[in-house]
Protein backbone atom coordinates (compact mmCIF):
# COMPACT_ATOMS: atom_id res chain seq x y z
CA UNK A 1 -51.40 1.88 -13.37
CA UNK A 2 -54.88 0.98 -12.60
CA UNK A 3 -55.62 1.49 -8.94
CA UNK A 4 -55.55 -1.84 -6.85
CA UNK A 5 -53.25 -3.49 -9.42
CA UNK A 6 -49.87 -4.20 -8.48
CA UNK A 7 -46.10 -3.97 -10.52
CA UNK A 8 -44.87 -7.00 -11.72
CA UNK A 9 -41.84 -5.43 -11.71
CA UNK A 10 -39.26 -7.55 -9.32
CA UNK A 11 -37.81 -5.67 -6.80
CA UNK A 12 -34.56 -7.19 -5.31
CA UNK A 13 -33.97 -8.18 -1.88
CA UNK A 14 -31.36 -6.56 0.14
CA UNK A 15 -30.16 -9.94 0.82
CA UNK A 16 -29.38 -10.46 -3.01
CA UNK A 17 -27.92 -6.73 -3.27
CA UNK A 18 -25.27 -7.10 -0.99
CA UNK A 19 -22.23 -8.27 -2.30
CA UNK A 20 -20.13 -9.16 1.42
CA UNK A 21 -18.74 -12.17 1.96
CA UNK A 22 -20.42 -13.69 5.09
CA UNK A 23 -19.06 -16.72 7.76
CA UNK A 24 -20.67 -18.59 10.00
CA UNK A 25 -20.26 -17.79 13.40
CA UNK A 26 -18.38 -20.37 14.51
CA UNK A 27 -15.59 -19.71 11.28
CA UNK A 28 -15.59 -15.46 12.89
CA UNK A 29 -14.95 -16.95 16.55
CA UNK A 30 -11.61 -19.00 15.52
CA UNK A 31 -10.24 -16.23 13.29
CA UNK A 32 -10.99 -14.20 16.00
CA UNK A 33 -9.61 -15.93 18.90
CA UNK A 34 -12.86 -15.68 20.54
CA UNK A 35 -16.03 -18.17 21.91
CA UNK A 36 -18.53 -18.52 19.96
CA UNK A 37 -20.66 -17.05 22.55
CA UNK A 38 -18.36 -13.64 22.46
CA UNK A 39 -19.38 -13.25 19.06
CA UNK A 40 -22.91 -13.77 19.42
CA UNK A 41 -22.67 -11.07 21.86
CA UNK A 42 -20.52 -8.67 19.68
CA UNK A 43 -23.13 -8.92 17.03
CA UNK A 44 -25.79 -8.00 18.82
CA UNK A 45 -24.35 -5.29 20.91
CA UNK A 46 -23.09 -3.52 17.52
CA UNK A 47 -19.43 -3.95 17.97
CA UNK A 48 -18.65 -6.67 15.55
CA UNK A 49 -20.76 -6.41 11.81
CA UNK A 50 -22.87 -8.60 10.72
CA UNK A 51 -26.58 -9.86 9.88
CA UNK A 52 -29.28 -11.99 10.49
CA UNK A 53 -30.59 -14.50 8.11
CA UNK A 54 -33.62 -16.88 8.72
CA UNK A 55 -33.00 -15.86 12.94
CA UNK A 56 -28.90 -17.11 12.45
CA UNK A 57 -26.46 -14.93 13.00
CA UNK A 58 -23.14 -13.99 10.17
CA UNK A 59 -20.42 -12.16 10.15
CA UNK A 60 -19.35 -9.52 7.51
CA UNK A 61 -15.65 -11.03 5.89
CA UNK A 62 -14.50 -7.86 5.90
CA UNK A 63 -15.55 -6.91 9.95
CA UNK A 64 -13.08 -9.74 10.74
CA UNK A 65 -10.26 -7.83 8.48
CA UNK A 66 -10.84 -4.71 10.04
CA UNK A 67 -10.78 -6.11 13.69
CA UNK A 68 -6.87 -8.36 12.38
CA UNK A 69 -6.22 -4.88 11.13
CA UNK A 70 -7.00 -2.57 14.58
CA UNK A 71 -5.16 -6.31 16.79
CA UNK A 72 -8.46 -6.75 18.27
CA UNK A 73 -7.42 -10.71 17.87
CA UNK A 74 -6.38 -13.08 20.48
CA UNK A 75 -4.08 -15.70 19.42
CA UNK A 76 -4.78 -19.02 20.30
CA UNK A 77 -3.09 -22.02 20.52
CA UNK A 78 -3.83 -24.37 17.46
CA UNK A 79 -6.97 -26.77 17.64
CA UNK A 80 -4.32 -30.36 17.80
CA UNK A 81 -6.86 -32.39 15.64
């Protein structure tokens, strides 16, 4: 390749290669049985998996499985409306 030229070759975005289901934060924190708030906090002290996209938080699906799986969950009364 001539020097200064770039590929054209299109290289993926890690965004686009990963293939996990995300939710919203606010979806994580009533499967959860958590605030909000609690799962900002989890995210960004490493304890609950997840990513940032555009500066907003979401969770990794399967983070939310693994924490049902270990009964890291509180249960909560239902939401009546």
């Amino acid at each position: 390749m001539p020097r200064g030229k770039r590929s054209q070759e299109r290289v993926p975005l890690l965004a686009e290669l990963e293939e996990r289901d995300l939710l919203e934060v606010r979806e994580a924190a009533q499967l959860l049985g958590k605030s909000p708030q609690s799962i900002y906090r989890y995210l960004e002290e490493g304890r609950l998996g997840g990513r940032k996209v555009g500066g907003r938080w979401y969770v990794h699906r399967d983070a939310v499985d693994l924490w049902w799986e270990r009964g890291l969950v509180e249960q909560t009364k239902p939401d009546p409306y």
